[in-house]
Protein backbone atom coordinates (compact mmCIF):
# COMPACT_ATOMS: atom_id res chain seq x y z
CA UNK A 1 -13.37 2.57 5.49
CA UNK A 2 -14.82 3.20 1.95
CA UNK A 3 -13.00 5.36 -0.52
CA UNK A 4 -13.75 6.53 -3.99
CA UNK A 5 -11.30 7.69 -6.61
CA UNK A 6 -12.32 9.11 -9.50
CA UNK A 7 -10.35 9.50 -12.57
CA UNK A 8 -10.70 11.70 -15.39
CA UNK A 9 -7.52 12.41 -17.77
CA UNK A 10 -7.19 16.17 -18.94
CA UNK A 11 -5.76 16.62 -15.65
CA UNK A 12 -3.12 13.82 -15.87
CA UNK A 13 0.54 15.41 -16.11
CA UNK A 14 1.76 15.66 -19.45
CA UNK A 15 -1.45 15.70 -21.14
CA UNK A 16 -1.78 18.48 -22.92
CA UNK A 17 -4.33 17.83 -26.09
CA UNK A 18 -7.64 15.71 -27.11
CA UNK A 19 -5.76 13.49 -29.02
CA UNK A 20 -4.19 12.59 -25.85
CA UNK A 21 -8.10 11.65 -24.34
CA UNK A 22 -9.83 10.70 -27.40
CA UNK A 23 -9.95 7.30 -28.34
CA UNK A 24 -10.37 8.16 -31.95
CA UNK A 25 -6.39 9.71 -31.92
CA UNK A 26 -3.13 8.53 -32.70
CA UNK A 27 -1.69 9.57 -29.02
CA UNK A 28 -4.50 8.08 -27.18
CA UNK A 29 -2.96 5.07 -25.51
CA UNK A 30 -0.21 6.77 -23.97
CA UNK A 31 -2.44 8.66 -22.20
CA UNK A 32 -4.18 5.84 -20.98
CA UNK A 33 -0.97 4.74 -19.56
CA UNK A 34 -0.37 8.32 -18.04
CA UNK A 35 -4.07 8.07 -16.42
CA UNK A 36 -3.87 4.25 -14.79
CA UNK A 37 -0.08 5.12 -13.66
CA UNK A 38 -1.43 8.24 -11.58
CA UNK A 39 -4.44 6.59 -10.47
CA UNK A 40 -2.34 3.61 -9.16
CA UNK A 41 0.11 6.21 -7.41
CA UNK A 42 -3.19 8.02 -5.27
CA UNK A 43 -4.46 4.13 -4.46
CA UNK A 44 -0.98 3.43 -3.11
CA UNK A 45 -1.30 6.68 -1.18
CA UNK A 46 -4.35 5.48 0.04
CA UNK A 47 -3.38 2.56 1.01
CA UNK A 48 -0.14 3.94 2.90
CA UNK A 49 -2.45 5.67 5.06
CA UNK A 50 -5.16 3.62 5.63
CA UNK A 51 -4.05 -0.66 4.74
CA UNK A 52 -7.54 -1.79 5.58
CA UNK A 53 -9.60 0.57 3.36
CA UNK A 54 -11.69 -0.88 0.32
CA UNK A 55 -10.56 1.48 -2.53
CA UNK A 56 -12.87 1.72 -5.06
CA UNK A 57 -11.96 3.67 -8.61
CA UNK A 58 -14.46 5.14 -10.83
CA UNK A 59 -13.11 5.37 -14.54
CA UNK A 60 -14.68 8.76 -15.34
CA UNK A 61 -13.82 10.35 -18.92
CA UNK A 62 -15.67 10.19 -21.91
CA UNK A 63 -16.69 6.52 -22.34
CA UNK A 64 -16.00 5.87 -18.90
CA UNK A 65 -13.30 2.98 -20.69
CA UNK A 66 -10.10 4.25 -20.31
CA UNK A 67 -7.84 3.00 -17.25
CA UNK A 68 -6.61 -0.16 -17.99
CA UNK A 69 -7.69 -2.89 -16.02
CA UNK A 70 -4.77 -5.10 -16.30
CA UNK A 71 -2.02 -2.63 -15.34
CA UNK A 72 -4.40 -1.13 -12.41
CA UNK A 73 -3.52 -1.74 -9.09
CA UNK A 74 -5.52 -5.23 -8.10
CA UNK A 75 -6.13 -3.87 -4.47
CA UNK A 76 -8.52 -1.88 -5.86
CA UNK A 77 -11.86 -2.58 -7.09
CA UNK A 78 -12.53 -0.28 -11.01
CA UNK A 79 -16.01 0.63 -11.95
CA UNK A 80 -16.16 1.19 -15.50
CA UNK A 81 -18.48 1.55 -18.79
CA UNK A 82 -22.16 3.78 -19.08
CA UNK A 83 -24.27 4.59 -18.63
CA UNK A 84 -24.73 4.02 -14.76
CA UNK A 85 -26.08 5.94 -11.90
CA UNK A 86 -23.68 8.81 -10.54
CA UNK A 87 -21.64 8.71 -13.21
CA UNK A 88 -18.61 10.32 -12.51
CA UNK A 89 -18.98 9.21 -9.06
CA UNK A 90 -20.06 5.36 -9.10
CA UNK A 91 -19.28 3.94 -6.67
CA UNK A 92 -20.15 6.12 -4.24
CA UNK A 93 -22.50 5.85 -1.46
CA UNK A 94 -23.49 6.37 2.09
CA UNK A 95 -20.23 4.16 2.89
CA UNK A 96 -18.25 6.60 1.44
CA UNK A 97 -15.59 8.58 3.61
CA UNK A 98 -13.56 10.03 1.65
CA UNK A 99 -13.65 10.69 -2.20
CA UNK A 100 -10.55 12.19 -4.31
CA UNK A 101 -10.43 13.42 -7.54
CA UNK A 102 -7.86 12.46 -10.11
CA UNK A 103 -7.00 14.16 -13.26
CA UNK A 104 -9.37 16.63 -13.10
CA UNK A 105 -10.18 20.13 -15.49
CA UNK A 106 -11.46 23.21 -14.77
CA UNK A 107 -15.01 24.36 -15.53
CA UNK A 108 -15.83 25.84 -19.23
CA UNK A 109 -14.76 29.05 -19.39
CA UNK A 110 -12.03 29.26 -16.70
CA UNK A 111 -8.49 30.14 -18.30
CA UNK A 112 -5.89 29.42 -18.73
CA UNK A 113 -6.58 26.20 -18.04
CA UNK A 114 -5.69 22.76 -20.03
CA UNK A 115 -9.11 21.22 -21.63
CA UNK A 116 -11.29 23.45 -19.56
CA UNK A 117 -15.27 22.16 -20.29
CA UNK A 118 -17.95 21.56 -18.36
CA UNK A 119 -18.93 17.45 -19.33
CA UNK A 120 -19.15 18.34 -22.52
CA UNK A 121 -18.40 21.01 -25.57
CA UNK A 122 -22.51 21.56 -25.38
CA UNK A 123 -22.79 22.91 -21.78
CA UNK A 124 -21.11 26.54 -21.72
CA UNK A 125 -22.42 27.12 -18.18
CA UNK A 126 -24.50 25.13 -15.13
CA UNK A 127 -25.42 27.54 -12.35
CA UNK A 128 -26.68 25.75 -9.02
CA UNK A 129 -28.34 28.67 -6.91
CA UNK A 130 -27.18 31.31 -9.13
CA UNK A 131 -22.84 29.83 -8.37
CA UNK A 132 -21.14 28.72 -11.32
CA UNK A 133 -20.30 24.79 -10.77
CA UNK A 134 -17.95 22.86 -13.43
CA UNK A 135 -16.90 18.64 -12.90
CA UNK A 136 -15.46 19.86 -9.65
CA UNK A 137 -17.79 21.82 -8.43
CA UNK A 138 -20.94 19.31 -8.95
CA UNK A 139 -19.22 16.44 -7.52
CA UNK A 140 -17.62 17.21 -4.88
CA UNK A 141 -21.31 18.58 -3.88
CA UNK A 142 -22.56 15.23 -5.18
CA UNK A 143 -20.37 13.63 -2.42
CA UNK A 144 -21.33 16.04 -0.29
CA UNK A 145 -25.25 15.15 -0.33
CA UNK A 146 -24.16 11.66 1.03
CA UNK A 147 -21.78 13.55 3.88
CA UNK A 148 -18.73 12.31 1.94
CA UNK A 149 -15.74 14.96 1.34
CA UNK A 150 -13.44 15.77 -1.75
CA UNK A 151 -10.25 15.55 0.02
CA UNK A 152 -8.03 15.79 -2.64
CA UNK A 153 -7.76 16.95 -6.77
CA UNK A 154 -4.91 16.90 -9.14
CA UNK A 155 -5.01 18.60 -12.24
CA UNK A 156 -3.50 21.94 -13.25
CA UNK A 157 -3.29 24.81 -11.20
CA UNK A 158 -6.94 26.42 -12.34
CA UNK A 159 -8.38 22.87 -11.22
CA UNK A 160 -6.83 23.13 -7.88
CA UNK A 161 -7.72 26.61 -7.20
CA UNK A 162 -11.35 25.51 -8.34
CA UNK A 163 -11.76 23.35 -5.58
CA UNK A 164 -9.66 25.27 -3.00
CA UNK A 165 -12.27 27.84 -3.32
CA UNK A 166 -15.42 25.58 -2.47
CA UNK A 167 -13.07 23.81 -0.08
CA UNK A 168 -10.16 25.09 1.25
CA UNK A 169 -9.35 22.72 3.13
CA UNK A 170 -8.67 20.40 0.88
CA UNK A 171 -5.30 18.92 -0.32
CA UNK A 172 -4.19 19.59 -4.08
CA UNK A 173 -1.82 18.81 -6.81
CA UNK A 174 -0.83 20.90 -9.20
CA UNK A 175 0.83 18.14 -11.75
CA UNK A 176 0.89 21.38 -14.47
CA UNK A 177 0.79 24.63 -14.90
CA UNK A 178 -1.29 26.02 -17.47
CA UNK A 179 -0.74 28.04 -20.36
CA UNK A 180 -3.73 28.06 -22.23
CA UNK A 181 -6.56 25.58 -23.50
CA UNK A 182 -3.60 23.16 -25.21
CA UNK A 183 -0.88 23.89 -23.60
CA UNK A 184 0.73 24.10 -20.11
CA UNK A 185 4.27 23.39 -17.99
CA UNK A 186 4.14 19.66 -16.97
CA UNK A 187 5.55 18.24 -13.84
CA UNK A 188 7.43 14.64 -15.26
CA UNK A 189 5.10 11.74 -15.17
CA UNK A 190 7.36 10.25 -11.82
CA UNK A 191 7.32 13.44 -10.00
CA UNK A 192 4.00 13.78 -9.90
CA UNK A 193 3.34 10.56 -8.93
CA UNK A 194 5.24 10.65 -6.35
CA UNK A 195 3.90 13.65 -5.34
CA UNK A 196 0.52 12.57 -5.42
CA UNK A 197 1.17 9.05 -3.17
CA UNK A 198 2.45 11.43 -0.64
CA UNK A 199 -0.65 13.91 -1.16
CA UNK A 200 -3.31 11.17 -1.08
CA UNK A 201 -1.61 9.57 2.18
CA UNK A 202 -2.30 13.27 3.80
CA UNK A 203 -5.62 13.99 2.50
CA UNK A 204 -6.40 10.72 3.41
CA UNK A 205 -5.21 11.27 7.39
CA UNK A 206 -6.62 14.64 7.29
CA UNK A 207 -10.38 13.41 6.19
CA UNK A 208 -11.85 14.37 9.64
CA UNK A 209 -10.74 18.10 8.67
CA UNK A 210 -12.04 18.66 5.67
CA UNK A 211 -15.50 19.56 5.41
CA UNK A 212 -17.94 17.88 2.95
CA UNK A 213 -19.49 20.44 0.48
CA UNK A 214 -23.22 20.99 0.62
CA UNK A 215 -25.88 23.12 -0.95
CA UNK A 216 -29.48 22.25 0.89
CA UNK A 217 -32.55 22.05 -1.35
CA UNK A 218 -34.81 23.32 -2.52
CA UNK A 219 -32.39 24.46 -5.59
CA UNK A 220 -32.40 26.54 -8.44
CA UNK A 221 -30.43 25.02 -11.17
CA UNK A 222 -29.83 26.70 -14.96
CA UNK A 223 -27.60 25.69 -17.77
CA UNK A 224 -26.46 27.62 -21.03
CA UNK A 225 -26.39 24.94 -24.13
CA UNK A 226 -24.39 25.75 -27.10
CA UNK A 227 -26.87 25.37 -29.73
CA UNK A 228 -30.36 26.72 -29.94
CA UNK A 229 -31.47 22.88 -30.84
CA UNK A 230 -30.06 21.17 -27.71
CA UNK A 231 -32.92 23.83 -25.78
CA UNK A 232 -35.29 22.32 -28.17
CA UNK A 233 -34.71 18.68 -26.59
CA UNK A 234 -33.50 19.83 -23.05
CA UNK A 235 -37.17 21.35 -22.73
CA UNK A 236 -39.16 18.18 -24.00
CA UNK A 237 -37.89 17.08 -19.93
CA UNK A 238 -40.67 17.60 -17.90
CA UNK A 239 -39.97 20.18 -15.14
CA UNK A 240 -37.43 21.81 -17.70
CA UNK A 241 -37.81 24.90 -19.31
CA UNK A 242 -36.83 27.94 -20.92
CA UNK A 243 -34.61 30.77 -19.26
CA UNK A 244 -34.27 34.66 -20.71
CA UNK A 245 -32.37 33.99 -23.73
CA UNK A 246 -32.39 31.44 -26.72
CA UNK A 247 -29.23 29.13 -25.12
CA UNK A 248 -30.53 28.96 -21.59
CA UNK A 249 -32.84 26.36 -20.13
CA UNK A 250 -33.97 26.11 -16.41
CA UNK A 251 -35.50 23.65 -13.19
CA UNK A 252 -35.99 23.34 -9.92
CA UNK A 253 -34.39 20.54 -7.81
CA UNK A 254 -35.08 19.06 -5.01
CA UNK A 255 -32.15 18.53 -3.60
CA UNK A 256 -28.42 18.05 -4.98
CA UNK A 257 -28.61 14.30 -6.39
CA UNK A 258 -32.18 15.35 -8.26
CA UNK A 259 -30.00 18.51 -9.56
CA UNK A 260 -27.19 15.94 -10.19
CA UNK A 261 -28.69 13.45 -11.99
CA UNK A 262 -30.89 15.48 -14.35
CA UNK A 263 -27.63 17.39 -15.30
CA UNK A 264 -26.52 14.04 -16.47
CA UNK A 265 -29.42 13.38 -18.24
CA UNK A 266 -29.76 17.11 -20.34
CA UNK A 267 -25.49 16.77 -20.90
CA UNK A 268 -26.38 13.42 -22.76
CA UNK A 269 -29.92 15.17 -24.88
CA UNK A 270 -27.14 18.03 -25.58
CA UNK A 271 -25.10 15.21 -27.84
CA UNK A 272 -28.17 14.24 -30.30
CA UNK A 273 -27.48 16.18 -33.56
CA UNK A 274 -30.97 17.19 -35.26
CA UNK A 275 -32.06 15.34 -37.73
């Protein structure tokens, strides 16, 4: 069996702060270290549970260059670097049984919740037939489109209750508690890995159980920018265009990876500053 891991790092215990996931910042590397340590502890898990599986591990914050390769465990095979197709998800495909989410946030505006954003500071909001979806939401519906299931997130405990609402089936991790937008109640780094091996060993067995998420097509798909000029080059798109107020821009997908991948596309427009 094929399985995907993918690995952001606001939701890694004991990260609290951007300097912690900025590569810019004095405090970046040790959460680097934090990130590939938890993402070796769910591949172990995997492994536990399944010895003949092909793991494969998406690096998925910012630059998409963060795990490091040398200290990540060598059974598994790391996709890493952008741009590329699916983004947060390479790797996956119609192979895929089972895909689990590591380090994960919650969507922008969800609170209290550490690092809550939606991709990036420019998206405030992405509706997908009128439901608010955040990281967790649009991938584990991403997944779903190929008929492969989230069965498991870590993050804080507004992550985890994210997902358990689009699937409750699903195993979590709380590695945190939150307290607010820099600040939260941290589980030490070796708990939660432990606790996630064992958690990724029983999502992992209980795959058959959990339900992949779909939406079917045709869909209706909006997104609130934070600045009035990000509309200006969302709408130069064809297909896209502008929705009731000044901040909110519009299209019609048909199905989840068309919705997907032209998210992808406006999130990067949204980062061009005008000139």
């Amino acid at each position: 069996m094929k399985v995907l891991i993918s690995v952001d790092m606001e939701g890694i215990s004991g990260v609290v702060h951007s300097v912690e996931t900025n590569p810019d910042r004095y405090d970046y590397e040790r959460g680097r270290a934090l990130t590939t340590a938890e993402a070796n502890a769910v591949i172990a898990g995997v492994l536990d549970a399944e010895p003949e599986a092909v793991v494969w591990v998406a690096d998925a914050h910012g630059s998409f260059r963060n795990l490091l390769p040398e200290d990540l465990d060598r059974r598994a095979h790391l996709v890493r670097g952008r741009p590329r197709p699916l983004g947060m998800l390479a790797g996956l495909d119609e192979h895929t049984e089972a895909v689990l989410l590591v380090g994960y946030h919650a969507r922008a505006g969800s609170g209290p919740a550490v690092l809550a954003h939606t991709m990036s500071d420019a998206i405030l909001d992405v509706r997908v037939g009128g439901r608010s979806l955040g990281e967790i939401g649009l991938n584990a519906a991403m997944a779903g489109h190929l008929d492969a299931p989230v069965v498991l997130l870590s993050g804080d405990d507004t992550a985890c209750a994210e997902l358990s609402e689009l699937v409750p089936s699903a195993v979590t991790v709380a590695v945190k508690q939150a307290l607010g937008q820099a600040a939260a109640v941290a589980l030490h780094p070796q708990e939660a890995r432990e606790r996630l091996r064992h958690a990724a060993a029983d999502a992992i067995t209980q795959r058959a159980s959990i339900p992949p998420l779909t939406m079917a097509g045709p869909l209706e798909v909006e997104i609130d920018l934070y600045g009035p000029y990000m509309v200006d080059l969302a709408v130069l798109v064809p297909g896209v265009a502008r929705v009731g107020g000044g901040r909110t821009v519009g299209f019609h997908a048909a199905d989840v990876a068309e919705a997907y991948r032209l998210v992808q596309l406006l999130v990067q427009l949204a980062t061009i500053k005008p000139g």
